[in-house]
Every structure is written in C-alpha cells, then in structure tokens.
C-alpha atoms as a PDB file:
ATOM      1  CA  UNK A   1      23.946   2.251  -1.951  1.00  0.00           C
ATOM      2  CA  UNK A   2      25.186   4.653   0.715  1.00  0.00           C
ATOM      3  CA  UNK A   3      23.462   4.515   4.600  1.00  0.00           C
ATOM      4  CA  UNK A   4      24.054   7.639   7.057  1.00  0.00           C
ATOM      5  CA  UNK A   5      24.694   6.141  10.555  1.00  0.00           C
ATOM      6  CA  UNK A   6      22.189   7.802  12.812  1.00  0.00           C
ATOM      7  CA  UNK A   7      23.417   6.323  15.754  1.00  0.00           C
ATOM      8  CA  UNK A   8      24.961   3.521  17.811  1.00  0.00           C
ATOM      9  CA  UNK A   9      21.671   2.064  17.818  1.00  0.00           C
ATOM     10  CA  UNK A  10      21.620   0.279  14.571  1.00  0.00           C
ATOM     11  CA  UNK A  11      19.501   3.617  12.563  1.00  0.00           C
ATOM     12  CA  UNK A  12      20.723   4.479   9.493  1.00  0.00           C
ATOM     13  CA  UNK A  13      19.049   7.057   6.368  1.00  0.00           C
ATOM     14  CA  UNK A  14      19.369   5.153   2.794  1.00  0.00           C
ATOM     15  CA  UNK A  15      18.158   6.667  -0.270  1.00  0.00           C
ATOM     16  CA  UNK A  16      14.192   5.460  -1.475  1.00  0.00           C
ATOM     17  CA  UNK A  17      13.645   4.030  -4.557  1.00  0.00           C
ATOM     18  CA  UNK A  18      11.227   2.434  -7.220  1.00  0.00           C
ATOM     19  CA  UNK A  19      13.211  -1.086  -6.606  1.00  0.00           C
ATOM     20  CA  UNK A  20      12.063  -1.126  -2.810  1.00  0.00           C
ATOM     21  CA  UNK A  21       8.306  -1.274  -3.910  1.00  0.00           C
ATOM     22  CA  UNK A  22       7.791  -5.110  -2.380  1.00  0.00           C
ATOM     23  CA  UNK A  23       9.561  -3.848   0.817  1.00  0.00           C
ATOM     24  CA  UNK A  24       8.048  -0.253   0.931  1.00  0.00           C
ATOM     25  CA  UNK A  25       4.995  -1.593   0.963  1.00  0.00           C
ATOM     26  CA  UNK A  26       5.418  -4.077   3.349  1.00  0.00           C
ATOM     27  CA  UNK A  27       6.653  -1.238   6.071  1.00  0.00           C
ATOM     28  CA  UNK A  28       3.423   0.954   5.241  1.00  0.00           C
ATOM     29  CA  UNK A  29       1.119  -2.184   5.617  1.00  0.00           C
ATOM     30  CA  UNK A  30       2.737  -3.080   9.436  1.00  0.00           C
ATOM     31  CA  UNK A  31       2.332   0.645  10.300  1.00  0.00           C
ATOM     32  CA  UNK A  32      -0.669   1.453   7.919  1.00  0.00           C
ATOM     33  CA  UNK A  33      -3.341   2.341  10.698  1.00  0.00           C
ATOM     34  CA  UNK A  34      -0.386   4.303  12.567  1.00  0.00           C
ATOM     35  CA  UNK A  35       0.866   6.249   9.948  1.00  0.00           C
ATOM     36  CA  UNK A  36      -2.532   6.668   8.793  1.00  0.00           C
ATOM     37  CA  UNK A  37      -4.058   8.816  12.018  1.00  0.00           C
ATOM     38  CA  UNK A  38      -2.308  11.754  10.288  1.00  0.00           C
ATOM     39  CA  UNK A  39      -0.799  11.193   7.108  1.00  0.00           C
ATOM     40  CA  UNK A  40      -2.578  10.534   3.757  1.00  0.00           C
ATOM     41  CA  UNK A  41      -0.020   8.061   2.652  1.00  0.00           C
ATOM     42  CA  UNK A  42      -1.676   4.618   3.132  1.00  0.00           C
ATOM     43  CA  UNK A  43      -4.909   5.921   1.115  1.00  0.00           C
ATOM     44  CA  UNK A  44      -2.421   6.759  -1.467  1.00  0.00           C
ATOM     45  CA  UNK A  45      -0.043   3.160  -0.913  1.00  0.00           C
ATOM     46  CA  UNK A  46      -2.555   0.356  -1.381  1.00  0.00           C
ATOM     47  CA  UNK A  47      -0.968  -2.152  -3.170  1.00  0.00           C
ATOM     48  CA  UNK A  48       2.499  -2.942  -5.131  1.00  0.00           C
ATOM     49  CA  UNK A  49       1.652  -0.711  -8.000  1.00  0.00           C
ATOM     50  CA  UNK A  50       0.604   2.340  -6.098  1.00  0.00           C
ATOM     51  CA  UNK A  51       4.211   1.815  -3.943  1.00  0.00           C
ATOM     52  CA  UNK A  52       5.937   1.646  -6.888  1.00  0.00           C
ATOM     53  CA  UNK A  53       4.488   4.655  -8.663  1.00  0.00           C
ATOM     54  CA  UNK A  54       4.968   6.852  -4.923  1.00  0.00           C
ATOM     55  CA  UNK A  55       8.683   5.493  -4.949  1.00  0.00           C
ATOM     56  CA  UNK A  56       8.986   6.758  -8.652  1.00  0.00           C
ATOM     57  CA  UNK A  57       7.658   9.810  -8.306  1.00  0.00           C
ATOM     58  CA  UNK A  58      10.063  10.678  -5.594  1.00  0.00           C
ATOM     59  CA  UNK A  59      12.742   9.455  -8.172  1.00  0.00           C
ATOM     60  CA  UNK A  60      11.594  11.541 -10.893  1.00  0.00           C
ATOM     61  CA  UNK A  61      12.189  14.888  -8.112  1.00  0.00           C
ATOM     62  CA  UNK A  62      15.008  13.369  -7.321  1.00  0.00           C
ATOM     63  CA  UNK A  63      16.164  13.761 -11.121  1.00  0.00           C
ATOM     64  CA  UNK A  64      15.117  17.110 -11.049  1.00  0.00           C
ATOM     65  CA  UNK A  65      16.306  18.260  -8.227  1.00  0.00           C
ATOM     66  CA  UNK A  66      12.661  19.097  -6.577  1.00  0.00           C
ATOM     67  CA  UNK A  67      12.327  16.358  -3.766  1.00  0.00           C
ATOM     68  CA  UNK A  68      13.769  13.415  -2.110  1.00  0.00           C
ATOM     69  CA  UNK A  69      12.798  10.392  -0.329  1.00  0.00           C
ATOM     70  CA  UNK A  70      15.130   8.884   2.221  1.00  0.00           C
ATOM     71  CA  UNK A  71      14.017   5.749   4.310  1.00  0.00           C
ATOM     72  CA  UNK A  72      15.097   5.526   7.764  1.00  0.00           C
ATOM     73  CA  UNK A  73      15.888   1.982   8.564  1.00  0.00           C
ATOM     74  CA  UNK A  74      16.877  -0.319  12.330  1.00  0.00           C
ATOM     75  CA  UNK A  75      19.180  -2.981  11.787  1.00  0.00           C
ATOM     76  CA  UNK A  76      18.553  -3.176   8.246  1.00  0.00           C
ATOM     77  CA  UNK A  77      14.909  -2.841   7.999  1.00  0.00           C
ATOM     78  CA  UNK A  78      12.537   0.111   6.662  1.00  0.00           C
ATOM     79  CA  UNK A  79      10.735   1.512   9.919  1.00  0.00           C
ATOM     80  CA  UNK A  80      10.178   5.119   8.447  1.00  0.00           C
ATOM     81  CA  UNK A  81      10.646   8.189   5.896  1.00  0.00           C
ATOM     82  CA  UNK A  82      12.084  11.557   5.852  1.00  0.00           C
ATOM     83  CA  UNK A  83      11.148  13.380   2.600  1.00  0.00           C
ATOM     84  CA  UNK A  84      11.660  16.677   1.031  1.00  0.00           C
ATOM     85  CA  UNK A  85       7.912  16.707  -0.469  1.00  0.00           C
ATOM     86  CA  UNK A  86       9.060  20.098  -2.295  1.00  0.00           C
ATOM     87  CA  UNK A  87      12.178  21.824  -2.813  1.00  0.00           C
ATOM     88  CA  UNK A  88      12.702  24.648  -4.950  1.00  0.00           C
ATOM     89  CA  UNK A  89      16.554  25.803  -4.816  1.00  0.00           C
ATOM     90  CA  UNK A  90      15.973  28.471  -6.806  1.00  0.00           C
ATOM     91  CA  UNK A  91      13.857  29.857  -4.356  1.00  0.00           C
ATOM     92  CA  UNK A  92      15.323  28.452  -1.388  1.00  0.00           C
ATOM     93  CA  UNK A  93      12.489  26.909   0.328  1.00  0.00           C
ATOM     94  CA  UNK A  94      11.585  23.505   0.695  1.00  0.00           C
ATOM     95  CA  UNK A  95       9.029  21.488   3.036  1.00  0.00           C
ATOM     96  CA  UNK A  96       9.900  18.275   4.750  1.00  0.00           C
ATOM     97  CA  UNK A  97       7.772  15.707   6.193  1.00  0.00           C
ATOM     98  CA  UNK A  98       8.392  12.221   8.157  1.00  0.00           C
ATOM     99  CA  UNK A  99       6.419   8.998   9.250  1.00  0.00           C
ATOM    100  CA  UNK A 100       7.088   6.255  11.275  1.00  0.00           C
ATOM    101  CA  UNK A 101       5.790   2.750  11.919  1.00  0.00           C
ATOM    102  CA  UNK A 102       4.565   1.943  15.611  1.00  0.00           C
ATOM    103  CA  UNK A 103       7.135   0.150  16.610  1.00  0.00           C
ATOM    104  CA  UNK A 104       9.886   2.938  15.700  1.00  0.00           C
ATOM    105  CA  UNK A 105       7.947   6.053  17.478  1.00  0.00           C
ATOM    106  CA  UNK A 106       9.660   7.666  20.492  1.00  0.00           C
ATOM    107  CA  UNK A 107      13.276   6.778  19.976  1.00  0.00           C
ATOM    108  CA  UNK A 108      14.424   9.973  18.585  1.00  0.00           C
ATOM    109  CA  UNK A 109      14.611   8.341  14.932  1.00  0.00           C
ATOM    110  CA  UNK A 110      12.913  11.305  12.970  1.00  0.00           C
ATOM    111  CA  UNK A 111      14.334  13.561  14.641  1.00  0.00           C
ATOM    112  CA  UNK A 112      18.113  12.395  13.848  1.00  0.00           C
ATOM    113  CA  UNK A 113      17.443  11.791  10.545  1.00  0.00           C
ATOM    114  CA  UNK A 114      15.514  15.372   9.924  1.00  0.00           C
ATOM    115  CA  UNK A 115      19.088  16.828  10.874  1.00  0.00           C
ATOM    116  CA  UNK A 116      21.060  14.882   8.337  1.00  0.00           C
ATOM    117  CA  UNK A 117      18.622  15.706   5.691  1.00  0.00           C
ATOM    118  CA  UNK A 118      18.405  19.381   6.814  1.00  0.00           C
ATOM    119  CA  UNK A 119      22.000  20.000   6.819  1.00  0.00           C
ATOM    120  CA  UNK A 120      22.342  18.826   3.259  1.00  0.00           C
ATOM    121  CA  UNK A 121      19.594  20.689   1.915  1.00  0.00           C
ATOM    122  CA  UNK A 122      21.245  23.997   3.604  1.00  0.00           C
ATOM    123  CA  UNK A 123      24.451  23.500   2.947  1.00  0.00           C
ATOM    124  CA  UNK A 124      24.772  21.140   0.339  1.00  0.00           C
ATOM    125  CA  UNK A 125      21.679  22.220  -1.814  1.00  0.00           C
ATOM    126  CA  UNK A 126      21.656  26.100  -0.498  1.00  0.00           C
ATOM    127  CA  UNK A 127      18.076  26.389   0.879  1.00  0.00           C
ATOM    128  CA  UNK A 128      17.310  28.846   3.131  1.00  0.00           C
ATOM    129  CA  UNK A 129      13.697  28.118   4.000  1.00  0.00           C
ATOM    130  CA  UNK A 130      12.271  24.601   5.429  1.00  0.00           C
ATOM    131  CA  UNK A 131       9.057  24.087   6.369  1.00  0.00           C
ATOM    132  CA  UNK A 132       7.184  21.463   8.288  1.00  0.00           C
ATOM    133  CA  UNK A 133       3.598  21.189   7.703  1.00  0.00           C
ATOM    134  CA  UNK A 134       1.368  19.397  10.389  1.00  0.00           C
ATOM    135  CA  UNK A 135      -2.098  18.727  11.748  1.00  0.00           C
ATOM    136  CA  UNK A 136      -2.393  20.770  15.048  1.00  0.00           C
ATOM    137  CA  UNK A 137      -3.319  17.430  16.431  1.00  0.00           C
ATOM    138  CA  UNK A 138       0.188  15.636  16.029  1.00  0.00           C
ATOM    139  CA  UNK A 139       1.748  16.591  18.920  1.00  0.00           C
ATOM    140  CA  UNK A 140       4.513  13.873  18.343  1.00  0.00           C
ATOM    141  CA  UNK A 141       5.361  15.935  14.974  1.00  0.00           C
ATOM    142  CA  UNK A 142       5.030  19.278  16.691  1.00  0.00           C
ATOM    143  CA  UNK A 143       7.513  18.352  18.877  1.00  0.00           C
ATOM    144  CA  UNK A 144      10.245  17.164  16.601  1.00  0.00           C
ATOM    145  CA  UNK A 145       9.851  20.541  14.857  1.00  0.00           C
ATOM    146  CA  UNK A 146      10.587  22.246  18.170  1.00  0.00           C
ATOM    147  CA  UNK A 147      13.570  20.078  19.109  1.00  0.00           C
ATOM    148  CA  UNK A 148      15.038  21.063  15.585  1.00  0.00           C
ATOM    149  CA  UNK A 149      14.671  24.676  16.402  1.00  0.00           C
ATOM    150  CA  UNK A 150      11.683  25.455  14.658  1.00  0.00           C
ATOM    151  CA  UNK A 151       9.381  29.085  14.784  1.00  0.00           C
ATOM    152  CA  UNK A 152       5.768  28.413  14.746  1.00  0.00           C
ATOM    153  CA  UNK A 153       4.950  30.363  11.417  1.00  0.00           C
ATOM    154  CA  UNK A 154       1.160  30.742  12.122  1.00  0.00           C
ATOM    155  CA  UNK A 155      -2.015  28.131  11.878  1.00  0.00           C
ATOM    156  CA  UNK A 156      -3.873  27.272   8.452  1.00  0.00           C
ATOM    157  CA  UNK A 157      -7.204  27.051  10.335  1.00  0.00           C
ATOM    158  CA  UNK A 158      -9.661  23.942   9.210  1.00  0.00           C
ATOM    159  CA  UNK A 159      -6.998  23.817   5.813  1.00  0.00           C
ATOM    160  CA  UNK A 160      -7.139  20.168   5.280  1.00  0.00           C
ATOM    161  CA  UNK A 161      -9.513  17.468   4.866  1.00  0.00           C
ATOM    162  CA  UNK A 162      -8.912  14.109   5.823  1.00  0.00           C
ATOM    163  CA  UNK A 163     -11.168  11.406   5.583  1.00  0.00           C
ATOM    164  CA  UNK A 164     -13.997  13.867   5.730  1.00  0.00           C
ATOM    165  CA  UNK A 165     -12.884  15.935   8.756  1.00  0.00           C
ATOM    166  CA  UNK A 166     -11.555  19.316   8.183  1.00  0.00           C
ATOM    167  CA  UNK A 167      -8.661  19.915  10.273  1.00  0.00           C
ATOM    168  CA  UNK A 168      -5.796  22.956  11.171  1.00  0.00           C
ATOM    169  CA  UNK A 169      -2.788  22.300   9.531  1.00  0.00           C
ATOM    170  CA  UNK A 170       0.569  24.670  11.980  1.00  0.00           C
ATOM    171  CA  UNK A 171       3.231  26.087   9.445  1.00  0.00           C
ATOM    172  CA  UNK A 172       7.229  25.350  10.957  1.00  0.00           C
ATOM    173  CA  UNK A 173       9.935  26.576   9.719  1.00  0.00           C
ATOM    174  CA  UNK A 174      13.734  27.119  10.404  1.00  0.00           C
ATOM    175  CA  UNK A 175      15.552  29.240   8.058  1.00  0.00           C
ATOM    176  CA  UNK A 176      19.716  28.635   7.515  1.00  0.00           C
ATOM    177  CA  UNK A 177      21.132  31.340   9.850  1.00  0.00           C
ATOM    178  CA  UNK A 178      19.117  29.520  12.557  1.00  0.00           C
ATOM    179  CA  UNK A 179      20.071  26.269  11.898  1.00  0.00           C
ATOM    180  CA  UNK A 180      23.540  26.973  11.638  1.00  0.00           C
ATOM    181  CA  UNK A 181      23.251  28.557  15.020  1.00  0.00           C
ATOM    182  CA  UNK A 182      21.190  25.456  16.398  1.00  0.00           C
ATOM    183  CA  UNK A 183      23.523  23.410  15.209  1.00  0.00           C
ATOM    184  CA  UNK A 184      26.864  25.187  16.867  1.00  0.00           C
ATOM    185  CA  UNK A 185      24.923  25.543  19.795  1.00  0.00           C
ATOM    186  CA  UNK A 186      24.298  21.442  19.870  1.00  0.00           C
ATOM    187  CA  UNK A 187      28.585  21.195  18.603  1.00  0.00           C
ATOM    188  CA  UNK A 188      29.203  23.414  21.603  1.00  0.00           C
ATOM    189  CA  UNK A 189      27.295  21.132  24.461  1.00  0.00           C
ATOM    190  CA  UNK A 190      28.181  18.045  22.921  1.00  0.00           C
ATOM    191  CA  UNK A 191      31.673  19.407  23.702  1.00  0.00           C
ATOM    192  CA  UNK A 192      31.783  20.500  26.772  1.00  0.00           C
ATOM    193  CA  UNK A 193      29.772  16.860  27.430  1.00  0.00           C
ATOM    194  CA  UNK A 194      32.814  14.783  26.593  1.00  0.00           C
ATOM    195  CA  UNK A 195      35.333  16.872  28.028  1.00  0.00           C
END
C-alpha cells in the first residue's frame, strides 16, 4: 500500500480500508470521547461491525469515484482521518472533513495531510470547489481551514443536532485558482527560507 510522507516527523497519509476494521476501531475507541465533542463518528463506530461497514462505505465511494478515506498515521500507527465525505467531479465540488485522537492534536497533522489530499482532488481529480463544514464551536477546525486559505462562506445557524443540542454549523471553502495561488505563495517562502 502506498504512504505520503507528511513530514520528518514520522506522519504519513495511507489509504482506509474495510481490512483495517480491528485497528480502525481501536484508534476511534482511544480517542472516542475526543473525537466525539464534535464529530458524530463514535455514535456511528461502536463496535467491529459498525467499523467495518464505515470503512466499506468509504470503499464503495472510492469505487465510484464520490469519496475517500485516508488515515493519517505516526510511526506506523492510525492517530487520525482526512476524508472527502462527498465529491462530485462532475460538478466540481467536494467537502472534506478530518479528526484526530488526543494525543495527535496540535502538531500540524491535519493540516499537512488536508494539503496532500487537496492538491489531488484539484489537480488530479479536477475539482474546483472544497468545502469544510464545522460546528462554530471547533475553533481547532476553524483554524486549519484558515491556515489552508479558506473564505468563510457564511453560517448555517442552529443547522445541526448533536446529541440533542442544536448547534451552527460555518461553511469553508477554497476554490482551485486560490489554492493554486496559496500554494505558490507557500513554494515562494519556502524558497526564499532555504536560500
């Protein structure tokens, strides 16, 4: 299976899949309550069965070409996600999302592997549109959508209840001209950094 180095720390982005159930689950148990404070995943992930059907699902997108799932491991093990929850190339829009166990937060993981998966969807997969979709009280999400370059689209107001609380959900989004000038921009200093 292929890994995309994120780093001389150890990081890497592998692939997802239905074989990884034991392991997935495993991950989502040690950062259940974590992961939990704003994403629905461990009400959905309860048990091996439930992992393996989540991990299949994303491996039926995968097939056609609507979603992917990519796992964000340290030194080998699963500490995270990056998905593509939707992706409609015909269209050109797709939505990504991200968690993280505890013990991974704050070390620049998601947002390192948001860029590899970004840049493939624009320029391998030709989307013009991504979206990130969060709770107006994740401020650890919020930011990784800024340090990608992200526009505040507007604010989905009392849009989604979890666990019987009705909460604002903030549209993100970067479209492809702006990424491609984020990411000459970030060429540029990185540059002029080692020279």
């Amino acid at each position: 299976m292929y890994a995309i180095s994120l780093g001389d720390d150890g990081a890497e982005l592998r692939p997802l899949e239905p074989w990884q159930a034991e392991e997935f689950l495993a991950h989502i148990d040690r950062g259940r309550e974590f992961i939990g404070r704003h994403n629905g995943l461990p009400d959905v992930v309860r048990d091996l069965e439930s992992a393996r059907a989540y991990l299949q699902a994303y491996a039926d997108k995968t097939a056609k070409d609507t979603g992917r799932i990519f796992g964000i491991r340290v030194d080998g093990g699963l500490v995270g996600a990056i998905l593509l929850r939707t992706m409609d190339v015909e269209q050109g829009v797709a939505e990504a999302g991200c968690w993280l166990e505890p013990s991974a937060a704050g070390k620049g993981l998601v947002t390192r592997a948001v860029r590899v998966v970004l840049d493939w969807a624009v320029e391998e997969r030709g989307i013009h549109r991504v979206e990130w979709w969060v709770n107006s009280d994740n401020a650890p999400s919020i930011a990784v959508a800024k340090r990608l370059g992200m526009s505040r689209d507007g604010v989905l107001r009392q849009s989604y209840l979890y666990r019987g609380k009705r909460h604002d959900q903030e549209v993100w989004s970067v479209l492809a001209p702006e990424w491609r000038a984020a990411k000459e921009t970030r060429a540029a200093r990185e540059a002029s950094a080692s020279a």
